[in-house]
N, C-alpha and C. Protein backbone atom coordinates (compact mmCIF):
# COMPACT_ATOMS: atom_id res chain seq x y z
N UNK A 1 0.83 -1.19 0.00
CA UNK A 1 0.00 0.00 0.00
C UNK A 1 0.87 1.25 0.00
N UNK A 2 2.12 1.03 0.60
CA UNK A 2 2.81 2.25 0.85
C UNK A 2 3.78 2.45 -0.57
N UNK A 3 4.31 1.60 -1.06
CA UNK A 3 4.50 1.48 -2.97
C UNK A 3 3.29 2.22 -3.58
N UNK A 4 2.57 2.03 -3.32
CA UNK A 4 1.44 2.30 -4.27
C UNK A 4 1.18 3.90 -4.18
N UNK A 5 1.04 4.61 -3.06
CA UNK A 5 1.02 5.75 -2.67
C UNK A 5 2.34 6.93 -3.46
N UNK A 6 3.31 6.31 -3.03
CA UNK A 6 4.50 6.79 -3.25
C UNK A 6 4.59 6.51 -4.39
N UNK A 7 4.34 5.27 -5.64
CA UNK A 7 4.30 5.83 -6.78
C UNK A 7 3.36 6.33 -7.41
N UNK A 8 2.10 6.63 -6.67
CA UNK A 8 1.02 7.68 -7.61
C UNK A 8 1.26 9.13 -7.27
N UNK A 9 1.99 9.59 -5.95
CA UNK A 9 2.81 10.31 -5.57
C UNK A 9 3.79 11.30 -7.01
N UNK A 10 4.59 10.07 -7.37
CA UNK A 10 5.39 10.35 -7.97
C UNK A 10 5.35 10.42 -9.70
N UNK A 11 3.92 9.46 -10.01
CA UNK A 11 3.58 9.95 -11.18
C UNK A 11 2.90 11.01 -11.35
N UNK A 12 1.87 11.65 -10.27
CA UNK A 12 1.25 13.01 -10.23
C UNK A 12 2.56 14.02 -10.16
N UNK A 13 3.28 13.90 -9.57
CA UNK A 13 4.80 15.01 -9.73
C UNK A 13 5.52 14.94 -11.15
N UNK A 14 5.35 14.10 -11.77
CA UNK A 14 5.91 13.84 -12.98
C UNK A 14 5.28 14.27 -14.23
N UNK A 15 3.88 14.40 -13.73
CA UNK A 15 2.52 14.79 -14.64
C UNK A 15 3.14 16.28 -14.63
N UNK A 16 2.57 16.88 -13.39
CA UNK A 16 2.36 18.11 -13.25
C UNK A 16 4.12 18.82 -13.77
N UNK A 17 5.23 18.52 -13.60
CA UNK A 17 6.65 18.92 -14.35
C UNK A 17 6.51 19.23 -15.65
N UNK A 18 5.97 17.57 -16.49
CA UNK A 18 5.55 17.62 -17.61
C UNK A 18 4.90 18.81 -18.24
N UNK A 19 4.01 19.02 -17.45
CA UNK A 19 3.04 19.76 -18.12
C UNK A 19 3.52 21.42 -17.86
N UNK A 20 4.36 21.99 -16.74
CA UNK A 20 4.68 22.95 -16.56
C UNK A 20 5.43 23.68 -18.24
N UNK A 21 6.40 23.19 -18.67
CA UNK A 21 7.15 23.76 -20.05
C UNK A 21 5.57 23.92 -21.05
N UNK A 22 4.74 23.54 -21.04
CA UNK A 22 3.96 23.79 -22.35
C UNK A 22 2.90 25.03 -21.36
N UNK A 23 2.88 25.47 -19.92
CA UNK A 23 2.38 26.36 -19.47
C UNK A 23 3.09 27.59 -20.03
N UNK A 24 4.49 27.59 -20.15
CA UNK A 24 5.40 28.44 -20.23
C UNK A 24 5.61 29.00 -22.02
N UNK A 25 5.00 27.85 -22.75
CA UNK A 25 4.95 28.80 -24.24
C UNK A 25 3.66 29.53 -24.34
N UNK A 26 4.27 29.82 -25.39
CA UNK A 26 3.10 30.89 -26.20
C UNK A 26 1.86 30.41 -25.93
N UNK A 27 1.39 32.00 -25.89
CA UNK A 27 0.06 31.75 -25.55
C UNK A 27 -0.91 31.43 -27.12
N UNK A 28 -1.57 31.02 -26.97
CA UNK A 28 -2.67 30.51 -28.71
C UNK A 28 -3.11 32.14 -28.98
N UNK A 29 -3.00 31.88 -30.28
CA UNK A 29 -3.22 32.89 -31.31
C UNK A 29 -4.99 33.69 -30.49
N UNK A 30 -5.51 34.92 -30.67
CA UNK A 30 -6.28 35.17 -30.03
C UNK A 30 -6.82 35.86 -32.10
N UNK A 31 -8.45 35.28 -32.21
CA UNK A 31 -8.70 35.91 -33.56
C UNK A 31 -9.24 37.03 -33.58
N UNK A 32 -9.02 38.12 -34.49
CA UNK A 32 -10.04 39.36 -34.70
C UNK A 32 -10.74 39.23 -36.05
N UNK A 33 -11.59 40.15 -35.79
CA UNK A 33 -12.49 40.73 -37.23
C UNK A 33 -13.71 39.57 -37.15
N UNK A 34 -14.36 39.59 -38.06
CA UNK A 34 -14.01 40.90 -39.26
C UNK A 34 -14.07 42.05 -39.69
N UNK A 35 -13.94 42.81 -39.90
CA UNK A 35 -13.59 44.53 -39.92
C UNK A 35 -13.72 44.67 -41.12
N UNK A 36 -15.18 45.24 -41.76
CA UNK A 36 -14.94 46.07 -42.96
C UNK A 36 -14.93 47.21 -42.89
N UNK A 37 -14.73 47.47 -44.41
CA UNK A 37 -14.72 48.72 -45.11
C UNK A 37 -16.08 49.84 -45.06
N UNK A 38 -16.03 51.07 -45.34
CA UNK A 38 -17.07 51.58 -45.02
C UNK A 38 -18.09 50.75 -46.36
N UNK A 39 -19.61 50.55 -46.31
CA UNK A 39 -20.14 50.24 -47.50
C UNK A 39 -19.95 48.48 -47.63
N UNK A 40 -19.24 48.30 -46.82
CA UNK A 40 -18.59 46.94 -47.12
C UNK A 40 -18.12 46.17 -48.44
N UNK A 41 -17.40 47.20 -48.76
CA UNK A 41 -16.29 46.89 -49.91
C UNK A 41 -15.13 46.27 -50.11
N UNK A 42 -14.55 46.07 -48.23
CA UNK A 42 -13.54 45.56 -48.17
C UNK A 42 -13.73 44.60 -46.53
N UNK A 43 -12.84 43.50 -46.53
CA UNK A 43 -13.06 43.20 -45.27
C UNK A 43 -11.56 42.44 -44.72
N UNK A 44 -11.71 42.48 -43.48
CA UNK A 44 -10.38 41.82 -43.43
C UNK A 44 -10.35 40.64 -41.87
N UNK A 45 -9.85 39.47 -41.77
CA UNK A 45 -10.40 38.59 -40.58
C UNK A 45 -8.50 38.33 -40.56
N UNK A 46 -8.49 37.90 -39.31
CA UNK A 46 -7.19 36.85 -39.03
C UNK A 46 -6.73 36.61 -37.15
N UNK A 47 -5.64 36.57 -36.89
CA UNK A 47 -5.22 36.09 -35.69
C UNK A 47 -4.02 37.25 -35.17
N UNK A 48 -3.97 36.81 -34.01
CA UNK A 48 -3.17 38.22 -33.38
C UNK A 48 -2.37 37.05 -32.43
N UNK A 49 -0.84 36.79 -31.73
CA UNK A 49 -0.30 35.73 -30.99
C UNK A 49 0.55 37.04 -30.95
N UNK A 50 0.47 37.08 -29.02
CA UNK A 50 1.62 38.36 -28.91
C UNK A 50 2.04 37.58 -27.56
N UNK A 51 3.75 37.52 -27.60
CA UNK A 51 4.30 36.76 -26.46
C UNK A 51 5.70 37.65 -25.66
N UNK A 52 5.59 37.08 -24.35
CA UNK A 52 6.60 37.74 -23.85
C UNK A 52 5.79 39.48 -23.79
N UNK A 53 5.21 39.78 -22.90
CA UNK A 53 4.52 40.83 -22.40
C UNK A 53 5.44 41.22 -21.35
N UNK A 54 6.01 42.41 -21.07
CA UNK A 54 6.79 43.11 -20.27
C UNK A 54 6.01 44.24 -19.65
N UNK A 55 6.23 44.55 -17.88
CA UNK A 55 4.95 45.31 -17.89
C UNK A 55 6.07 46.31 -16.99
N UNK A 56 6.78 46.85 -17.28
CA UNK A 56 7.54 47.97 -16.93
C UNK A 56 6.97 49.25 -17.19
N UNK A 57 8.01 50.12 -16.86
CA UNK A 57 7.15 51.55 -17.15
C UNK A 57 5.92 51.89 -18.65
N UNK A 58 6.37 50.78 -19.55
CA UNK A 58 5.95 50.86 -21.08
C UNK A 58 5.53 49.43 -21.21
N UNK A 59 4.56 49.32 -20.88
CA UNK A 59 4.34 47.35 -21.00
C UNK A 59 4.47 47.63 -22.73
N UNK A 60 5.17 46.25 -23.23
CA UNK A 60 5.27 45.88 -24.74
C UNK A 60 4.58 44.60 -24.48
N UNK A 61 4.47 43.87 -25.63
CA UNK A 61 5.05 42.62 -25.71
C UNK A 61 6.30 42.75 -26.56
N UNK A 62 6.91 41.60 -26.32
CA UNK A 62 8.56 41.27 -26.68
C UNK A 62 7.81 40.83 -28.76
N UNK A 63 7.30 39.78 -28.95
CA UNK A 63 6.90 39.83 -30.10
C UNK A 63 5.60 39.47 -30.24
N UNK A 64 4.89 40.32 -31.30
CA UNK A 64 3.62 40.33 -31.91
C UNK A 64 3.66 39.38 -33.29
N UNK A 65 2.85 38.44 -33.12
CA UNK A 65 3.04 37.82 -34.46
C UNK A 65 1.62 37.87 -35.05
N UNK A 66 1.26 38.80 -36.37
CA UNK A 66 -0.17 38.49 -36.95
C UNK A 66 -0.78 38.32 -38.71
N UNK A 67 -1.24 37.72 -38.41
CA UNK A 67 -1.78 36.80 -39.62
C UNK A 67 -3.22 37.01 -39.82
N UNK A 68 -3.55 37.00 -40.98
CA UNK A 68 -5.20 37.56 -41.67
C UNK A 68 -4.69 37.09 -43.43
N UNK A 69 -6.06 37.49 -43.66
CA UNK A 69 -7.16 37.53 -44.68
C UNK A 69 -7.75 38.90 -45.32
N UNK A 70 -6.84 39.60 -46.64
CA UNK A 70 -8.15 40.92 -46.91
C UNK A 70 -8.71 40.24 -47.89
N UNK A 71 -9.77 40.90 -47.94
CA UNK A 71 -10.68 40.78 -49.01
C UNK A 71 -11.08 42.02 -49.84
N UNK A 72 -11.03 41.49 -50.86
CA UNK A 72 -11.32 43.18 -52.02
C UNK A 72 -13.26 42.81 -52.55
N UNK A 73 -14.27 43.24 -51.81
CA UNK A 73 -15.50 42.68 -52.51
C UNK A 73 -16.05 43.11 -53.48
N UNK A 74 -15.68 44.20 -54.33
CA UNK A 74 -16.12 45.08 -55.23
C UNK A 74 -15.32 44.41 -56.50
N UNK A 75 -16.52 44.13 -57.40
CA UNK A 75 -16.01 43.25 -58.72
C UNK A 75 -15.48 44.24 -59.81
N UNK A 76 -15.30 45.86 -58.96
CA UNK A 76 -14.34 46.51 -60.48
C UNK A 76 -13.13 46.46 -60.20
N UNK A 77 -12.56 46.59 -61.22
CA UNK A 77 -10.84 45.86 -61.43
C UNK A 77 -10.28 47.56 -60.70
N UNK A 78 -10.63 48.38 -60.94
CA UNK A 78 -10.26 49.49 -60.46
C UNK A 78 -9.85 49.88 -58.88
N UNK A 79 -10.75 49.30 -58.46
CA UNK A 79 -10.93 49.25 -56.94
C UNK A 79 -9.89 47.81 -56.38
N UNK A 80 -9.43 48.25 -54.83
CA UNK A 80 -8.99 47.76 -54.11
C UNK A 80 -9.17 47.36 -52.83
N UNK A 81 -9.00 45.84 -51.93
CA UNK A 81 -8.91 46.50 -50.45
C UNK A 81 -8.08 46.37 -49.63
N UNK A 82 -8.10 47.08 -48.39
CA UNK A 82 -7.02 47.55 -47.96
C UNK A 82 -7.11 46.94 -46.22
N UNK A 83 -6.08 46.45 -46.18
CA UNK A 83 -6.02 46.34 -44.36
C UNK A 83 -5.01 46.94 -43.83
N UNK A 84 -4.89 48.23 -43.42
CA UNK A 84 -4.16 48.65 -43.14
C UNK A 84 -3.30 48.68 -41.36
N UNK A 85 -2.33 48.37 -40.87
CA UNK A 85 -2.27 48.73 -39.60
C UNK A 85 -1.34 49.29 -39.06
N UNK A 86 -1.53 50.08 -38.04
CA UNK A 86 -0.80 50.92 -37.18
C UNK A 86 -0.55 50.50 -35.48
N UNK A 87 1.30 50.43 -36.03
CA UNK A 87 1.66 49.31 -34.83
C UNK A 87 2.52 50.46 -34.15
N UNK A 88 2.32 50.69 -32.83
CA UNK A 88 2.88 51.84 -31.91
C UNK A 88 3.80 50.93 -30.89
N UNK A 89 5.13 50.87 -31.07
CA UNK A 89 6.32 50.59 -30.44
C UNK A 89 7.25 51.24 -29.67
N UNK A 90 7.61 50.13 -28.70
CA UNK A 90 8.69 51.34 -27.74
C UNK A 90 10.04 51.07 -28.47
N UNK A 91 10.53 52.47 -28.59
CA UNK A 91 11.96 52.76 -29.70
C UNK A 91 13.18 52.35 -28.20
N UNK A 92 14.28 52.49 -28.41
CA UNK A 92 15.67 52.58 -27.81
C UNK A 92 15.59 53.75 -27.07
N UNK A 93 14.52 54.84 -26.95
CA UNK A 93 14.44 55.60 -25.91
C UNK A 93 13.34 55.81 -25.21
N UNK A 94 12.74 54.95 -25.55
CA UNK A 94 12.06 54.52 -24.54
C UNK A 94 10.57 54.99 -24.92
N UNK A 95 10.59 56.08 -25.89
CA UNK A 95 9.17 56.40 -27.14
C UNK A 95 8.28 55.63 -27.25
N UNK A 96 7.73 55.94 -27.89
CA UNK A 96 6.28 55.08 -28.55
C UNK A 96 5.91 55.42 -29.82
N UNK A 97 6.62 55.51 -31.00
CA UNK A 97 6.52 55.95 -31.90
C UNK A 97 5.41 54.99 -32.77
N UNK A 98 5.08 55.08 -33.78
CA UNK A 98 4.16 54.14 -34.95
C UNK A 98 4.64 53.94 -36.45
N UNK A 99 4.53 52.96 -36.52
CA UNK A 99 4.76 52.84 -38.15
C UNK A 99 3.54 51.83 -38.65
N UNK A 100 3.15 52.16 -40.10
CA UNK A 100 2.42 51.16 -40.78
C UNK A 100 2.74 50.47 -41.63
N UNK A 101 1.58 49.35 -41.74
CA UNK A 101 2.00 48.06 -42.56
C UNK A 101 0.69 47.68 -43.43
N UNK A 102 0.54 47.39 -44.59
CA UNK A 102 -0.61 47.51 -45.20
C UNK A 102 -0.67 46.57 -46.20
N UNK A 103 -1.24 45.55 -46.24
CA UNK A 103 -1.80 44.57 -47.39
C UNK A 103 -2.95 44.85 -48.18
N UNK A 104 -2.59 44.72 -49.73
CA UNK A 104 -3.50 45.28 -50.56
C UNK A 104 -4.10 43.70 -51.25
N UNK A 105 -5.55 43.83 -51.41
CA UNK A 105 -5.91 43.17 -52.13
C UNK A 105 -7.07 42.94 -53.71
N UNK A 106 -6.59 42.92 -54.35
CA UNK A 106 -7.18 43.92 -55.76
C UNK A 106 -7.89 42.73 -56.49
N UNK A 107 -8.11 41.47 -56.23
CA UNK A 107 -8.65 40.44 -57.02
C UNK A 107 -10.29 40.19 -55.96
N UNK A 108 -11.38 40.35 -57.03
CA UNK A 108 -13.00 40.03 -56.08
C UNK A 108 -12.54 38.96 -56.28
N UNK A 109 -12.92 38.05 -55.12
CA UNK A 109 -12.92 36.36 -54.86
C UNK A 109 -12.19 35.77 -54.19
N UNK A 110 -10.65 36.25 -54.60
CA UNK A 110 -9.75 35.40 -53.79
C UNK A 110 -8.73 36.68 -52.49
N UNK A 111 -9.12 35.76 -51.78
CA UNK A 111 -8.11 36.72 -50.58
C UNK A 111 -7.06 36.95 -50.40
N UNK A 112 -6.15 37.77 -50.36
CA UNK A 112 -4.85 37.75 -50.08
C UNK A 112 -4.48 37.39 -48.89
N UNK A 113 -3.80 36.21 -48.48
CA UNK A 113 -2.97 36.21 -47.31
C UNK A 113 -2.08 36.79 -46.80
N UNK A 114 -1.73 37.09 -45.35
CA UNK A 114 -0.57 38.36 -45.38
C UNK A 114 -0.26 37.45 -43.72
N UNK A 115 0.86 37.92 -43.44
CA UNK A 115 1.66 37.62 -42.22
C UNK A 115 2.71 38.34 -42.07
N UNK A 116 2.93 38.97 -40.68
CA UNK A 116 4.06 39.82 -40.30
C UNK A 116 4.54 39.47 -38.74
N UNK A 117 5.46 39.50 -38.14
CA UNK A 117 5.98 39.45 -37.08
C UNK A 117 6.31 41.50 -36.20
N UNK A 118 6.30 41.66 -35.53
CA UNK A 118 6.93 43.19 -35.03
C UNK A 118 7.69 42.96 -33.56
N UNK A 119 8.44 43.53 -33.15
CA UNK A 119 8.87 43.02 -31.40
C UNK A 119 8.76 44.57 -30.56
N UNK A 120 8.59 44.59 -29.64
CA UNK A 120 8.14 45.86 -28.43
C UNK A 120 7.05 46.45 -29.15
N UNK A 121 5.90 45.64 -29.19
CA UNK A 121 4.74 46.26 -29.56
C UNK A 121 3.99 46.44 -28.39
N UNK A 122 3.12 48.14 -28.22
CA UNK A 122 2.37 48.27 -27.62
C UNK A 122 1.25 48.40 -27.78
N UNK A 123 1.09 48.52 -29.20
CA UNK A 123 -0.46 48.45 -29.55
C UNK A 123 -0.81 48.26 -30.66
N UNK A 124 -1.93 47.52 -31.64
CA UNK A 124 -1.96 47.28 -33.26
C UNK A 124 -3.56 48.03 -32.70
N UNK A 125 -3.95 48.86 -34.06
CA UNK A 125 -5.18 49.12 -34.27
C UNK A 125 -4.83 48.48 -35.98
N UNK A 126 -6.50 48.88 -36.54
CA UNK A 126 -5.95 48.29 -37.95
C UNK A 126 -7.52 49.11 -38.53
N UNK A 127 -7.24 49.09 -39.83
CA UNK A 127 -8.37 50.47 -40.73
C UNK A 127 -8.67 49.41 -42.43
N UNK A 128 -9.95 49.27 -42.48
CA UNK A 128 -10.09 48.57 -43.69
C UNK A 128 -10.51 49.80 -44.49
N UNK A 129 -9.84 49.37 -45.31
CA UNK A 129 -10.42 50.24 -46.74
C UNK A 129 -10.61 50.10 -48.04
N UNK A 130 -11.54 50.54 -48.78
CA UNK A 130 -11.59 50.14 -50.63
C UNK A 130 -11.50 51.25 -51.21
N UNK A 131 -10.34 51.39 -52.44
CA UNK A 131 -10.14 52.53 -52.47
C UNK A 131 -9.34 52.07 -54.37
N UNK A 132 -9.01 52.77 -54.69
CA UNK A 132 -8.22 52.98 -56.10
C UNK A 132 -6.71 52.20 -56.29
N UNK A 133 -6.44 51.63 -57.04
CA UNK A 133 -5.16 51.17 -57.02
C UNK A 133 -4.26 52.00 -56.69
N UNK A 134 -3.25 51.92 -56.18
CA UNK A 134 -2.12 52.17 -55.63
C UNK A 134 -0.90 52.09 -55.49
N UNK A 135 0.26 52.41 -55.11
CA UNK A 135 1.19 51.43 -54.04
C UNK A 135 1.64 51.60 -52.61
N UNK A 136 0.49 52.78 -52.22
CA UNK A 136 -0.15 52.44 -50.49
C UNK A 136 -1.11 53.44 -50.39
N UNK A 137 -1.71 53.38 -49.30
CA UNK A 137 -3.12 53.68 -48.75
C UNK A 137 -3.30 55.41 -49.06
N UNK A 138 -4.33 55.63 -49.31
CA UNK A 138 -4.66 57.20 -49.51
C UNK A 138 -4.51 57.84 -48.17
N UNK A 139 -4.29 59.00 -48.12
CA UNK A 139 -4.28 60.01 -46.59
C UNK A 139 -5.44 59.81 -46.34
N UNK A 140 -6.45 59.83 -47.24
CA UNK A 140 -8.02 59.59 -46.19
C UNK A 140 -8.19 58.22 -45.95
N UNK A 141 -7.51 57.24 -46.73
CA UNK A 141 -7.61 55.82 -45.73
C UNK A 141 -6.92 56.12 -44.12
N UNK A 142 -5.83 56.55 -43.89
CA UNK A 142 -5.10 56.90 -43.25
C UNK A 142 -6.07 57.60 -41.92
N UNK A 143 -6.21 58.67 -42.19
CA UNK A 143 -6.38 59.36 -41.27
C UNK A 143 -8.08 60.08 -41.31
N UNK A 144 -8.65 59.38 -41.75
CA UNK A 144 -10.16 59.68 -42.14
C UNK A 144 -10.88 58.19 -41.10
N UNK A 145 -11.55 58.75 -39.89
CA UNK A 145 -12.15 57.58 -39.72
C UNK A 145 -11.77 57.10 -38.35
N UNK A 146 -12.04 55.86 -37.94
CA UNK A 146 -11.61 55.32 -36.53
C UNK A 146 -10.69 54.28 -36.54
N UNK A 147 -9.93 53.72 -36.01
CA UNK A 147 -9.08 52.88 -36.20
C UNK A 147 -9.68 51.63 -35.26
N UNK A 148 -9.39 50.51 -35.20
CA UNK A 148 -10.11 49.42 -34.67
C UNK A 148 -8.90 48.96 -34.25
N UNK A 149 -8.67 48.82 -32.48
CA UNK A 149 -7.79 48.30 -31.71
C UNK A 149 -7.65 46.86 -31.46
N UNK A 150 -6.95 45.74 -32.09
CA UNK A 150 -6.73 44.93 -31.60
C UNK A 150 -5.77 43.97 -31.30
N UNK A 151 -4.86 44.94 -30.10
CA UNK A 151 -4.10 44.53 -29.63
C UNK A 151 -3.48 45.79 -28.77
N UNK A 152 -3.49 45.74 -27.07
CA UNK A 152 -2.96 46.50 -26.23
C UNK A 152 -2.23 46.34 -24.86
N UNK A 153 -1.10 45.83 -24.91
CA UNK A 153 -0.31 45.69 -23.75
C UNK A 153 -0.80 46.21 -22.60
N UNK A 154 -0.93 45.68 -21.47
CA UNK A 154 -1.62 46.54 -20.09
C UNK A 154 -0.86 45.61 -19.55
């Protein structure tokens, strides 16, 4: 009886070890959208996996990894859509500056896939838009409108 104890003992300690390293990765992808366009001309769906969260004076995460789907729904060849996003990072001084990143997708039917990685991210919003061919987003995609937050270090 006392074998028996001591090794269920010791397989529950062996369980719970086990299982500690897969507590310690990444956390599962968390999904957004879908987010269209005004009119719904454009739309855009995918996943957001942000790891290594630092919560110092500037919580980041260490890296943002995200992945989607635009969609262009408007069957004129003229038109485009747009997922645009604005990723606000802490710089080497400690800032919060922004830069954007924008996948275009110009074919009705088939979606463009897109994937990007960023590291000391503090925040992704992201802006769908359908708009005129290009080779990036109009100032009123830009700055016309609300931006849709998803993703914010706290």
């Amino acid at each position: 009886m006392m074998i028996t104890r001591a090794l269920a003992g010791l397989a529950l300690t062996t369980a719970f070890l086990a299982a500690a390293p897969l507590a310690a990765q990444a956390a599962p992808a968390a999904p957004w959208g879908p987010y269209s366009a005004p009119g719904g001309k454009a739309k855009a769906v995918g996943t957001l996996q942000a790891d290594g969260e630092d919560h110092a004076d500037i919580p980041t995460a260490d890296v943002v990894r995200i992945s989607g789907k635009v969609y262009d729904q408007t069957r004129s060849s003229s038109t485009c859509g747009w997922a645009v996003f604005r990723i606000t990072y802490r710089d080497a001084d400690g800032g919060l500056p922004f830069t954007h990143r924008s996948f275009r997708d110009c074919s009705y039917g088939t979606p463009l896939p897109f994937s990007f990685t960023r590291r000391d991210v503090y925040q992704v919003e992201l802006k769908v838009c359908a708009e005129g061919r290009a080779s990036k987003p109009s100032l009123t995609c830009l700055y016309a409108g609300t931006w849709k937050t998803i993703y914010l270090s706290k």
